[in-house]
N, C-alpha and C. Protein backbone atom coordinates (compact mmCIF):
# COMPACT_ATOMS: atom_id res chain seq x y z
N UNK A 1 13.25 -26.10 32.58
CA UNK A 1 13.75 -24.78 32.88
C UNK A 1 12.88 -23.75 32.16
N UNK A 2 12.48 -22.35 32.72
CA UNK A 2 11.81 -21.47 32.38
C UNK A 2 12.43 -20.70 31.47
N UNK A 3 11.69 -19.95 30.56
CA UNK A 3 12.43 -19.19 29.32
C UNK A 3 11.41 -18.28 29.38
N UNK A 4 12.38 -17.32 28.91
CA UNK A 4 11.76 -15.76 29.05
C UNK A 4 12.06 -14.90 27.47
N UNK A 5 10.98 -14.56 26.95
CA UNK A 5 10.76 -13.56 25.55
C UNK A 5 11.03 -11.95 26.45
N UNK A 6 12.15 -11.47 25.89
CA UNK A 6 12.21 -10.29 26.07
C UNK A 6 11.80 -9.07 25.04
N UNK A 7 11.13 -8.22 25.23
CA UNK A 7 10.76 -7.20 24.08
C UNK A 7 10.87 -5.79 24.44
N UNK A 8 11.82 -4.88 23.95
CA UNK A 8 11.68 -3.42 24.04
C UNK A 8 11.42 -2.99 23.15
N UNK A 9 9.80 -2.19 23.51
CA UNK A 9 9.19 -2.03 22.25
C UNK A 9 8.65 -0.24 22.08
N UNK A 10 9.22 0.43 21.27
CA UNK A 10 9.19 2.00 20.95
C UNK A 10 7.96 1.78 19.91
N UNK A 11 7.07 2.47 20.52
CA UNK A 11 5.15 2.69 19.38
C UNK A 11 5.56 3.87 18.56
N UNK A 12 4.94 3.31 17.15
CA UNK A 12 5.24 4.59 15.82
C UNK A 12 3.75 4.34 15.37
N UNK A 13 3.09 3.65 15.66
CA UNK A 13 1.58 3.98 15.08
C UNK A 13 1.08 3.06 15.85
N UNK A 14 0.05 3.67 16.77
CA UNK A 14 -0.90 3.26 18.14
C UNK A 14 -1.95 2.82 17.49
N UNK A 15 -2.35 2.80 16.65
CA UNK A 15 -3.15 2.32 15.71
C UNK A 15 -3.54 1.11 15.27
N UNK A 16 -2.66 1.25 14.78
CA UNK A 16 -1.95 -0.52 14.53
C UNK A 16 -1.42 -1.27 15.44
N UNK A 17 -0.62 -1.12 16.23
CA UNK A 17 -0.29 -1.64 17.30
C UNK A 17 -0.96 -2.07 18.24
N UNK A 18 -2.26 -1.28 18.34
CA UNK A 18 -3.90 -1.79 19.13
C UNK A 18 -3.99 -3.01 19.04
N UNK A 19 -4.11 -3.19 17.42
CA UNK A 19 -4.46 -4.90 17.54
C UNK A 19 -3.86 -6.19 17.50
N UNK A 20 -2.71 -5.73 17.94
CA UNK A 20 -1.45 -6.14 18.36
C UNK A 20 -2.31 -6.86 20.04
N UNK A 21 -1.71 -5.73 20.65
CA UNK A 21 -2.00 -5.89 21.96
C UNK A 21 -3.38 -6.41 22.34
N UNK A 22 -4.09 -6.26 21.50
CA UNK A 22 -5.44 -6.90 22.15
C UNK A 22 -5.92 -8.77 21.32
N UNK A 23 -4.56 -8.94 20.80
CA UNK A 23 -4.70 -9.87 20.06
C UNK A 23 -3.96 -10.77 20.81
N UNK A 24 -2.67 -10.72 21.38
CA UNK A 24 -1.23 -11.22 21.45
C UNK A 24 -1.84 -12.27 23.29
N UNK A 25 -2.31 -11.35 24.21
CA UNK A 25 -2.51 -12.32 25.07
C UNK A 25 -3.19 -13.43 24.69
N UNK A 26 -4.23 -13.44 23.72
CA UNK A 26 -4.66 -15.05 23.56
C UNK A 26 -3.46 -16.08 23.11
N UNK A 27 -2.41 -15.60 22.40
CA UNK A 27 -1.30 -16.68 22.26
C UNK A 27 -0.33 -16.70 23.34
N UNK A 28 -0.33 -15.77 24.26
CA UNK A 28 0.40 -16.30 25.40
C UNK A 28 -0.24 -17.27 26.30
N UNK A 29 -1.22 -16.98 26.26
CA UNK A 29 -2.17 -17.90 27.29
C UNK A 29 -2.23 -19.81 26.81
N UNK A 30 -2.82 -19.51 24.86
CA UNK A 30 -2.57 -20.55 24.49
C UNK A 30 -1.12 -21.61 24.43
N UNK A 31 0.18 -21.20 24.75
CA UNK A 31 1.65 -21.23 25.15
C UNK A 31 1.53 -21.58 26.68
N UNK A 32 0.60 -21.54 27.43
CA UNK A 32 0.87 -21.86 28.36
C UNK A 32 2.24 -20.82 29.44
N UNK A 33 2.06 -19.64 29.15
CA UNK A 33 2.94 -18.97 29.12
C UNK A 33 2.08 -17.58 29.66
N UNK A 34 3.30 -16.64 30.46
CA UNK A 34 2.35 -15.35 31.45
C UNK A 34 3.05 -14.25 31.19
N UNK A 35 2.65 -13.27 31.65
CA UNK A 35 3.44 -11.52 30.88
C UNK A 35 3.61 -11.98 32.33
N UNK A 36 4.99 -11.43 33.14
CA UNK A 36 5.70 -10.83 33.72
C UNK A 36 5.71 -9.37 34.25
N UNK A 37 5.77 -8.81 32.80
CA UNK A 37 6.23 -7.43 32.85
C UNK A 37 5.66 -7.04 31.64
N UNK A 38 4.77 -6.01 31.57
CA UNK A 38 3.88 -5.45 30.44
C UNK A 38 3.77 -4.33 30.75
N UNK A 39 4.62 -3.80 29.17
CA UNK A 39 4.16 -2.11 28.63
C UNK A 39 4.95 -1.17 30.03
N UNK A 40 5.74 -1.71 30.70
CA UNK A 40 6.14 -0.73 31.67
C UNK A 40 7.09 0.03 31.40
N UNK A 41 7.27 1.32 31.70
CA UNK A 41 8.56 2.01 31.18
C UNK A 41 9.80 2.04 32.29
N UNK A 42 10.56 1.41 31.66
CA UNK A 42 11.99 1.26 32.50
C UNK A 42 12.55 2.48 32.97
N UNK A 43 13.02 2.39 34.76
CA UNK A 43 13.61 3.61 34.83
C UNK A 43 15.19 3.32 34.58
N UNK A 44 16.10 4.01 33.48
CA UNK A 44 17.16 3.18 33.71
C UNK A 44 18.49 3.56 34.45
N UNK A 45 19.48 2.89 35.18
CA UNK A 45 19.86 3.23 36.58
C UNK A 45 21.37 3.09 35.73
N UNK A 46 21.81 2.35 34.98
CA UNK A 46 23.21 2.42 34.55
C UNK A 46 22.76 2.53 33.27
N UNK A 47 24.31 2.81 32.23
CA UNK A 47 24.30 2.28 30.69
C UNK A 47 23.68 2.85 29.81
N UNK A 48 23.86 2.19 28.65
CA UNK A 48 23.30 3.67 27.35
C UNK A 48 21.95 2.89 26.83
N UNK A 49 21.66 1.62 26.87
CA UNK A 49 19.87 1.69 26.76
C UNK A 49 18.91 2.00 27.26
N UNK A 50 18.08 2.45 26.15
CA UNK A 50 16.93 3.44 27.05
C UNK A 50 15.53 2.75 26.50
N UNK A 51 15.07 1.52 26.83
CA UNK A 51 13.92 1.10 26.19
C UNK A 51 13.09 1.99 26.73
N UNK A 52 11.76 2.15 26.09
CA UNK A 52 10.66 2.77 26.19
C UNK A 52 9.26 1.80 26.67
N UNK A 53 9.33 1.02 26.06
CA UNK A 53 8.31 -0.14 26.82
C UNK A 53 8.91 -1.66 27.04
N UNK A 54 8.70 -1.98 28.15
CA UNK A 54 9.15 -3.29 28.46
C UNK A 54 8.70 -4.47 28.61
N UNK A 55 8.48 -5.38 27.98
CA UNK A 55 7.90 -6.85 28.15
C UNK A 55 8.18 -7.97 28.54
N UNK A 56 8.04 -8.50 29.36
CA UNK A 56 9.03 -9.88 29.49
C UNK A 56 7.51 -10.83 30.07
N UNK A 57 7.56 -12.07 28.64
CA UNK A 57 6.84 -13.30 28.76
C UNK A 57 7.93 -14.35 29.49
N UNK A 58 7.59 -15.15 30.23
CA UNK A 58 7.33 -16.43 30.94
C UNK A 58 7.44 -18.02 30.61
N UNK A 59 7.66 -18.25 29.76
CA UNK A 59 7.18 -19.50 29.02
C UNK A 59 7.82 -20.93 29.84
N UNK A 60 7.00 -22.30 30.01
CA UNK A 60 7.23 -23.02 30.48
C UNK A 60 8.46 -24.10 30.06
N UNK A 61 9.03 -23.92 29.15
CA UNK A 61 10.49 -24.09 28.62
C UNK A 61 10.70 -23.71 27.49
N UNK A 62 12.02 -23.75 26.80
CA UNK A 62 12.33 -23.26 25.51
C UNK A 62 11.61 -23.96 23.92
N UNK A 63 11.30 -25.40 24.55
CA UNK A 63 10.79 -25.79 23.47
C UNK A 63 9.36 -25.14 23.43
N UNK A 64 8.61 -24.76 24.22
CA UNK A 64 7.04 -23.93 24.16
C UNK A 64 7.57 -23.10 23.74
N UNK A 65 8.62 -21.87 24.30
CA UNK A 65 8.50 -20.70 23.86
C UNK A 65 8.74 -20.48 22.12
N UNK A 66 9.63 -21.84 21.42
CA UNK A 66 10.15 -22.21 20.27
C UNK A 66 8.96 -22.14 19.52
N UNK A 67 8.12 -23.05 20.31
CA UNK A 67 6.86 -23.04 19.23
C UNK A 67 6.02 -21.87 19.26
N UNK A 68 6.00 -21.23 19.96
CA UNK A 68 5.44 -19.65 19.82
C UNK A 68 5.70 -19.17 18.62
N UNK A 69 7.15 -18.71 18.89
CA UNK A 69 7.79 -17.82 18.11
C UNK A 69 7.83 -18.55 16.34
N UNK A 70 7.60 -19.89 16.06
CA UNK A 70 7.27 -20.19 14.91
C UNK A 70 5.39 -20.45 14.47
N UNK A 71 4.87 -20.38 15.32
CA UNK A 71 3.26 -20.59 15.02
C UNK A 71 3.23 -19.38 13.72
N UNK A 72 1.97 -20.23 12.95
CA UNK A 72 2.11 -18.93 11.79
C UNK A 72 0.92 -17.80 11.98
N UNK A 73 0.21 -17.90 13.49
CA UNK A 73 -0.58 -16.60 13.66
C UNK A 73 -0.09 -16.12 14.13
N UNK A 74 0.95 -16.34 15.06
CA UNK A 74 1.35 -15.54 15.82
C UNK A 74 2.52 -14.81 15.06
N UNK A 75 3.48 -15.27 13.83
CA UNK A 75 3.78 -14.65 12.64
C UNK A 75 2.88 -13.40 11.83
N UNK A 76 1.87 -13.46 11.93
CA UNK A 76 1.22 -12.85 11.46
C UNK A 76 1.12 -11.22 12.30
N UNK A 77 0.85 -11.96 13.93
CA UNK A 77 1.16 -10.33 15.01
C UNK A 77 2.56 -9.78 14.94
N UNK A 78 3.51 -10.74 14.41
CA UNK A 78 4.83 -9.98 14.81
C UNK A 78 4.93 -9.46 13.35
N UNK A 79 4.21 -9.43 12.28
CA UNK A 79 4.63 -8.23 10.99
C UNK A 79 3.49 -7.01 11.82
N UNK A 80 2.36 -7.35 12.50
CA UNK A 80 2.09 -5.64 12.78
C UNK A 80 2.58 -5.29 13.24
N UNK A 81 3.71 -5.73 14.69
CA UNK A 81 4.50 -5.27 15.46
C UNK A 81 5.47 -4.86 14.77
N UNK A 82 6.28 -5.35 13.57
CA UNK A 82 7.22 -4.66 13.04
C UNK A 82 6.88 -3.53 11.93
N UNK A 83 5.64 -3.15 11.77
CA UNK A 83 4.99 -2.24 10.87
C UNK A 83 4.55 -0.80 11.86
N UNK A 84 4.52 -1.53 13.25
CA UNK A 84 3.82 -0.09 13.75
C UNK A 84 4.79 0.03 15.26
N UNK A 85 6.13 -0.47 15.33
CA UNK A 85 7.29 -0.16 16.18
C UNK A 85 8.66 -0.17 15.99
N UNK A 86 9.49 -0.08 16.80
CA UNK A 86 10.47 -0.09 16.33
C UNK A 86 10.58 -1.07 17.64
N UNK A 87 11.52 -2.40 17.50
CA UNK A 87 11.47 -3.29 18.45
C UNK A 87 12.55 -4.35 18.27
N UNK A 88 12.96 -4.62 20.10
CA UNK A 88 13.69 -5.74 20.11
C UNK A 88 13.29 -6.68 20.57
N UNK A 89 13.72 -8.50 20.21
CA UNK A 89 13.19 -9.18 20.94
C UNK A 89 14.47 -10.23 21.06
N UNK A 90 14.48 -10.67 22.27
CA UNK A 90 15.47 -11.40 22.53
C UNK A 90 15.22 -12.60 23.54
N UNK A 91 15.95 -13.87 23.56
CA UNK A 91 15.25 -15.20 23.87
C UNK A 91 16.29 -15.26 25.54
N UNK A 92 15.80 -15.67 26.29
CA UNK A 92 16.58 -16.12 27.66
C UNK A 92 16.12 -17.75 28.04
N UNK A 93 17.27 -18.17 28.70
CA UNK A 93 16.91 -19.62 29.16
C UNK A 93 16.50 -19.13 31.00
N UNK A 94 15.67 -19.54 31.89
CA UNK A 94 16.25 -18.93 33.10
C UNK A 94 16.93 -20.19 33.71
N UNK A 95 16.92 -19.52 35.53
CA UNK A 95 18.33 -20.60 35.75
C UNK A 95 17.62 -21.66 36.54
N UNK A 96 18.96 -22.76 36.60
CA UNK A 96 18.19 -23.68 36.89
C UNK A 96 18.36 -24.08 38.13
């Protein structure tokens, strides 16, 4: 079953966050895993969240996406991401 990394992600220093983004597709790729949905701004139609940028990775099941989210380089992109955004990230199983 497919699993999906969700991220709404608000930029506070573009700066930093650069090398974020120009870093981060080589570990999706190495995951075996595809952006979906990148950096798009949601128009939103109901409800009180208002993300600002939207991401949604792909991953070929939960145990890949598991090991993503613990690799320790890719630890390393998610302290710039939390240094230069303000951000959510949240895990989905999809269906089966």
């Amino acid at each position: 079953m497919k699993a999906y990394l969700i991220a709404d992600i608000a930029i506070n220093d573009s700066a930093v966050f650069s090398e974020y983004l120009v870093r981060m597709p080589e570990f999706v790729e190495k995951y075996g895993a595809q952006y979906l949905v990148k950096g798009n701004s949601p128009s939103v139609i109901e409800g009180q969240w208002h993300p600002e940028q939207l991401v949604i990775i792909e991953f070929p099941n939960r145990q890949v996406l598991d090991g993503f989210l613990k690799d320790a380089e890719v630890q390393n992109l998610f302290h710039l991401r939390h240094s230069s955004t303000d951000s959510n990230l949240i895990r989905v199983n999809g269906c089966t």
